[in-house]
N, C-alpha and C. Protein backbone atom coordinates (compact mmCIF):
# COMPACT_ATOMS: atom_id res chain seq x y z
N UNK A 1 0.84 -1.18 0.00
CA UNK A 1 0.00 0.00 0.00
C UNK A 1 0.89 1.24 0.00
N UNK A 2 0.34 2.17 -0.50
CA UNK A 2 1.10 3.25 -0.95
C UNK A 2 0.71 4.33 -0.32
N UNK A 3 1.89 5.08 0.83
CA UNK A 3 1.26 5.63 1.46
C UNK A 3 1.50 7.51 0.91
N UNK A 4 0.79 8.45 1.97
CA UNK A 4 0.83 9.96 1.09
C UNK A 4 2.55 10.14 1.13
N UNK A 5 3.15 10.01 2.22
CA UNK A 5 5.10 10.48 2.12
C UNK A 5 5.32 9.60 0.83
N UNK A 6 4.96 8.18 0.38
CA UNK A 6 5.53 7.89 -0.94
C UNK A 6 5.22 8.23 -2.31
N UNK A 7 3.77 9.43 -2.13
CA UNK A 7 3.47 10.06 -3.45
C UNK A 7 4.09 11.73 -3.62
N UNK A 8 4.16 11.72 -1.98
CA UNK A 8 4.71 13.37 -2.20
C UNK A 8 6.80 13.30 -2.28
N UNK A 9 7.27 12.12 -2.42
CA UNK A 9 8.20 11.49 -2.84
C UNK A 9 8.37 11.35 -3.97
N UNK A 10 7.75 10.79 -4.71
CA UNK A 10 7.76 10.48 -6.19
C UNK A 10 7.31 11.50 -6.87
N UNK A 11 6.44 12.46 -6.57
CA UNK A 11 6.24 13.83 -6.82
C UNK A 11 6.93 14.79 -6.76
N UNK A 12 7.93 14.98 -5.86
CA UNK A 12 9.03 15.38 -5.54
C UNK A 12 10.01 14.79 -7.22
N UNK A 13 10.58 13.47 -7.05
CA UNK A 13 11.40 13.26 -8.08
C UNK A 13 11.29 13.48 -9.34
N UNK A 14 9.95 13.35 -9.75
CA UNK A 14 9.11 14.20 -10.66
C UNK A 14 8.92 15.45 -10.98
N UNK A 15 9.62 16.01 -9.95
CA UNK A 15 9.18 17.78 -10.03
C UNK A 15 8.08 17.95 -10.89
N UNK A 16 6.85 17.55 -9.77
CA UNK A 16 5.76 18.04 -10.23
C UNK A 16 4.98 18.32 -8.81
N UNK A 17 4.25 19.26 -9.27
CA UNK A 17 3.65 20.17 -7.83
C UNK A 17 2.12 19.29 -7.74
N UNK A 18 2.17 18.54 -6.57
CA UNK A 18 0.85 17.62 -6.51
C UNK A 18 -0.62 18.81 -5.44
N UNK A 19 -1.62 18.93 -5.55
CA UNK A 19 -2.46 19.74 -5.05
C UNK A 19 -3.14 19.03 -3.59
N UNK A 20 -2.99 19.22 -2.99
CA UNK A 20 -3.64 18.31 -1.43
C UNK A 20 -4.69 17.45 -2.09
N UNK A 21 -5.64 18.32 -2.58
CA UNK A 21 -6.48 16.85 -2.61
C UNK A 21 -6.51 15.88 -4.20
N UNK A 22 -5.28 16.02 -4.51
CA UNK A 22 -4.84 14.95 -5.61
C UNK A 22 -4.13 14.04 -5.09
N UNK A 23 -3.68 14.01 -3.83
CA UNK A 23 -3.04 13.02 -2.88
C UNK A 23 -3.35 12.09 -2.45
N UNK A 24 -4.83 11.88 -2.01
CA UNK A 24 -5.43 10.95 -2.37
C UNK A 24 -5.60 9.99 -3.27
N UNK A 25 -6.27 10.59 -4.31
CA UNK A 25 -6.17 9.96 -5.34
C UNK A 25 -4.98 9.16 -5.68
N UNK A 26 -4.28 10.31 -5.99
CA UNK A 26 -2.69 9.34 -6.40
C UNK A 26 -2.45 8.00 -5.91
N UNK A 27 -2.79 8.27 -4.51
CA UNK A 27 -2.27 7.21 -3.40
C UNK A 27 -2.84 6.12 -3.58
N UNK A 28 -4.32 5.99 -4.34
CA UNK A 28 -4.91 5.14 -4.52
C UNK A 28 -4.41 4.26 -6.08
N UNK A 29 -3.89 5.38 -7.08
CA UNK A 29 -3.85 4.77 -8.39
C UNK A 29 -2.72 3.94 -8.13
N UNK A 30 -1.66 4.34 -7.83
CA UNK A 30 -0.62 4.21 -7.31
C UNK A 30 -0.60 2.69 -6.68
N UNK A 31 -1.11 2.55 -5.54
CA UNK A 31 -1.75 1.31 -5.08
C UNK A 31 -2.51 0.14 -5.84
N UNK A 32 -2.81 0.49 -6.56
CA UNK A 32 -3.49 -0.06 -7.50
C UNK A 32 -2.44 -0.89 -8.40
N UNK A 33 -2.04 -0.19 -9.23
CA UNK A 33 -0.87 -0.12 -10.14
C UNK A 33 0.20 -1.44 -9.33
N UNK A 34 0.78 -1.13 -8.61
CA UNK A 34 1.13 -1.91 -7.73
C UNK A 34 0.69 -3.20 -7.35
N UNK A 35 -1.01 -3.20 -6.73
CA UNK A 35 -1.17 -4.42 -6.90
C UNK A 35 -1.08 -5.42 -8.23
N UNK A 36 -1.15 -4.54 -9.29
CA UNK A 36 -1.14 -5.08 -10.47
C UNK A 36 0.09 -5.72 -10.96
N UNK A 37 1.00 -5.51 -10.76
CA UNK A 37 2.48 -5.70 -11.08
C UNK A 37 2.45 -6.60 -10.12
N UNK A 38 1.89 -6.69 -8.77
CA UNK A 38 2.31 -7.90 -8.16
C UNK A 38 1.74 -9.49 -8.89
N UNK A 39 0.74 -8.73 -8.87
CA UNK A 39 -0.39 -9.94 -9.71
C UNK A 39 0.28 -11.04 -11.08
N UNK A 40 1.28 -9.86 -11.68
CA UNK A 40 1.86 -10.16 -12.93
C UNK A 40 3.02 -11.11 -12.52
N UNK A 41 3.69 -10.77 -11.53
CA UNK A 41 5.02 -11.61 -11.00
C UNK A 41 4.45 -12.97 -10.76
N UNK A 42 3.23 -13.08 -10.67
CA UNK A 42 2.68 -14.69 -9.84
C UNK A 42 2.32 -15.45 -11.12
N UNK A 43 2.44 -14.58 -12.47
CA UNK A 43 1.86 -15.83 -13.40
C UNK A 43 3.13 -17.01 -13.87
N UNK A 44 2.58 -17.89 -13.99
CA UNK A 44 3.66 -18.78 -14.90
C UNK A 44 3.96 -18.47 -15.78
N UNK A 45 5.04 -18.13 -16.35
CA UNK A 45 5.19 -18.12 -17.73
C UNK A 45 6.70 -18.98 -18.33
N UNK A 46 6.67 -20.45 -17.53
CA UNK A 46 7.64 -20.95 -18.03
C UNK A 46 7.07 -21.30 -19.80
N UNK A 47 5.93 -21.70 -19.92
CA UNK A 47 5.47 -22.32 -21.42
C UNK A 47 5.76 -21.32 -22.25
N UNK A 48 5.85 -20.39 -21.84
CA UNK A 48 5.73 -19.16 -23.04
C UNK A 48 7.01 -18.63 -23.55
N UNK A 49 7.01 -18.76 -24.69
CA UNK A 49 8.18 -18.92 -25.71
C UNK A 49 8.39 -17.83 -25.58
N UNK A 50 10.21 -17.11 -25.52
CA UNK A 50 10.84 -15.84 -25.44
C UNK A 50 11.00 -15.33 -26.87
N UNK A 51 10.11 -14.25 -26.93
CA UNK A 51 10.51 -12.85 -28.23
C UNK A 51 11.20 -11.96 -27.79
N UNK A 52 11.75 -11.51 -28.53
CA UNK A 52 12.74 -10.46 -28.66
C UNK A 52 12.77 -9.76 -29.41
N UNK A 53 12.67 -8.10 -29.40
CA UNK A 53 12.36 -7.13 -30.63
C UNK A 53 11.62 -7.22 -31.11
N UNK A 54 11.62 -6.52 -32.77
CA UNK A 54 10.55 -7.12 -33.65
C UNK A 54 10.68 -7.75 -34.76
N UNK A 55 11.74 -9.04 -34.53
CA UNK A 55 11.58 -9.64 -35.61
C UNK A 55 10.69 -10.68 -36.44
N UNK A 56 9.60 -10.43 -36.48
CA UNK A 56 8.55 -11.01 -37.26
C UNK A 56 7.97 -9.98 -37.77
N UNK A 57 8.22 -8.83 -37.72
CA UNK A 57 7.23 -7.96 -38.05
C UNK A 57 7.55 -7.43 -39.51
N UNK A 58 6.65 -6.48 -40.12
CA UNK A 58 7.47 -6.24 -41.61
C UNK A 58 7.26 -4.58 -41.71
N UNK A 59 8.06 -3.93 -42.10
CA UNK A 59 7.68 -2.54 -42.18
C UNK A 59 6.19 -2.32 -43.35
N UNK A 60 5.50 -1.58 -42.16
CA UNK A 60 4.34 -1.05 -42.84
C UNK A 60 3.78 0.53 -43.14
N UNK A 61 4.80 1.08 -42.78
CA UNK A 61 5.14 2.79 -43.09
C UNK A 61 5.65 2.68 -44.91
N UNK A 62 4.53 3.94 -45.31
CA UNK A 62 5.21 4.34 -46.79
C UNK A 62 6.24 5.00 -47.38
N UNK A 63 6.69 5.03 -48.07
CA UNK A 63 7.58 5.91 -48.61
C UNK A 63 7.37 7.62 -48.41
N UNK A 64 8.46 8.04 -48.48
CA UNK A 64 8.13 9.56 -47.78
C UNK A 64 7.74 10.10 -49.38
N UNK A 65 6.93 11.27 -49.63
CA UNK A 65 6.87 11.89 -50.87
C UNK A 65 6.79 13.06 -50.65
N UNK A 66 7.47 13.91 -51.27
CA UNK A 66 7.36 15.49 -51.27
C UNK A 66 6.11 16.02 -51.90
N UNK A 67 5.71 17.27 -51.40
CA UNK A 67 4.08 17.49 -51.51
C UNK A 67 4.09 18.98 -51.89
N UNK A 68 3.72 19.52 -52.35
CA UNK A 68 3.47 20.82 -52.10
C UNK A 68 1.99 21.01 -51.62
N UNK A 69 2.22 22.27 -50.37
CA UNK A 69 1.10 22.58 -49.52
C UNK A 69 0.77 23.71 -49.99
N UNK A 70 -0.80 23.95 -49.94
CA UNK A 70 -1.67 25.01 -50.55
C UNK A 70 -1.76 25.45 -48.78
N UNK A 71 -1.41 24.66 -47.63
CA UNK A 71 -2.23 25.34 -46.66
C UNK A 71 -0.94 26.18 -45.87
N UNK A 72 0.02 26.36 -46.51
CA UNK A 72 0.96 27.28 -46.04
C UNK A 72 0.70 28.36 -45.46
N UNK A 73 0.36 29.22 -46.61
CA UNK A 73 -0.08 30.85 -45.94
C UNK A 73 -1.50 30.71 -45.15
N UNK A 74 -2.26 29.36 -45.26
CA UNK A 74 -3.31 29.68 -44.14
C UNK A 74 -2.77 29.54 -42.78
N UNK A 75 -1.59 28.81 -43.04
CA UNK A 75 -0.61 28.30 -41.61
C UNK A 75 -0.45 29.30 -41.03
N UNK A 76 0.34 30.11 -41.40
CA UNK A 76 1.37 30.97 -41.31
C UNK A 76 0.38 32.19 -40.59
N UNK A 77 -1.03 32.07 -41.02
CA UNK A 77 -1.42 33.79 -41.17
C UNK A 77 -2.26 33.34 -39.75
N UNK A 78 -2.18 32.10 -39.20
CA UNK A 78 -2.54 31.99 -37.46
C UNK A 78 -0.90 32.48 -36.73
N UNK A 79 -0.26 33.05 -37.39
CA UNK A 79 0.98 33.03 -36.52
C UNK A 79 0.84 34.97 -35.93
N UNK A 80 1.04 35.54 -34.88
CA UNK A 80 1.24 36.50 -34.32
C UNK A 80 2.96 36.87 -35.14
N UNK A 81 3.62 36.50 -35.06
CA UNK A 81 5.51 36.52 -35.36
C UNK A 81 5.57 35.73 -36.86
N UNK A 82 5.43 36.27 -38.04
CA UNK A 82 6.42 36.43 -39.10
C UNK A 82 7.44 36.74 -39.50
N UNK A 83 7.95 35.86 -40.35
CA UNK A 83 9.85 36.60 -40.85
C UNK A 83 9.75 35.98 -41.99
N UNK A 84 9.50 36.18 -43.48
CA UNK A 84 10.10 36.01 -44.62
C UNK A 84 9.16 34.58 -44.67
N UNK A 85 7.94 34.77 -44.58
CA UNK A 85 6.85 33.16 -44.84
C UNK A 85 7.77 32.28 -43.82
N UNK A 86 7.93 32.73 -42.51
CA UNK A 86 8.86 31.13 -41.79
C UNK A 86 7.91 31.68 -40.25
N UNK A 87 8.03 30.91 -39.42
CA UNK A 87 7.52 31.63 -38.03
C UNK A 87 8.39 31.87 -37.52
N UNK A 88 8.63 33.41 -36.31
CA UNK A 88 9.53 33.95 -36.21
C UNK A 88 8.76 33.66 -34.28
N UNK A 89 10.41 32.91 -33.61
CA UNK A 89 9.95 32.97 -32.41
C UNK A 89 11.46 33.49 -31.57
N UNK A 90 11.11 33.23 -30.05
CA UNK A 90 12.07 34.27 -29.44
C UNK A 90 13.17 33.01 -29.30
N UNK A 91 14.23 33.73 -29.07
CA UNK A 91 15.91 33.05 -28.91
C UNK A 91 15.20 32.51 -27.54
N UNK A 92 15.16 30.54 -27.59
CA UNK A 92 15.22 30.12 -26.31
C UNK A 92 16.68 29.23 -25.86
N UNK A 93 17.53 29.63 -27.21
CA UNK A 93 19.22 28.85 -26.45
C UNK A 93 20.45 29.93 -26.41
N UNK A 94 20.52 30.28 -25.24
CA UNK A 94 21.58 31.25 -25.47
C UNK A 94 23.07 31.39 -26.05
């Protein structure tokens, strides 16, 4: 069972800001989750034959094709910041 110090822990490592009464909750999914993974450790799975990767599988992605877009300038003209038809945004690497 998963108690609130081990969600405001993992929330913590997460750097993410949890709200009091999402603490609950958590504590419960959390718990949950958990029992589930335990559940999984108890099955047998000596019969079950080991895969690895994906080798049976076959590529089913197409070929890339160059396109020309008519919806460019409708793109563009939701943009606040233009520069020369490109979107123009602020320096975020110094």
């Amino acid at each position: 069972m998963v108690d609130r110090k081990t969600v405001e822990y993992i929330a913590n490592l997460a750097r993410i800001k949890v709200k009091e009464e999402e603490i609950e909750y958590l504590r419960v999914q959390l718990s949950r989750i958990l029992d589930y993974v335990d559940k999984l450790k108890q099955l047998n799975v000596d019969n079950v034959p080991v895969t690895r990767g994906t080798f049976f599988t076959e590529n089913i992605l197409r070929e890339d094709e160059v396109k020309d877009s008519k919806l460019n300038q409708e793109i563009l003209r939701n943009s606040p910041y233009l520069q020369e038809n490109h979107f123009k945004i602020p320096k975020v690497i110094e």
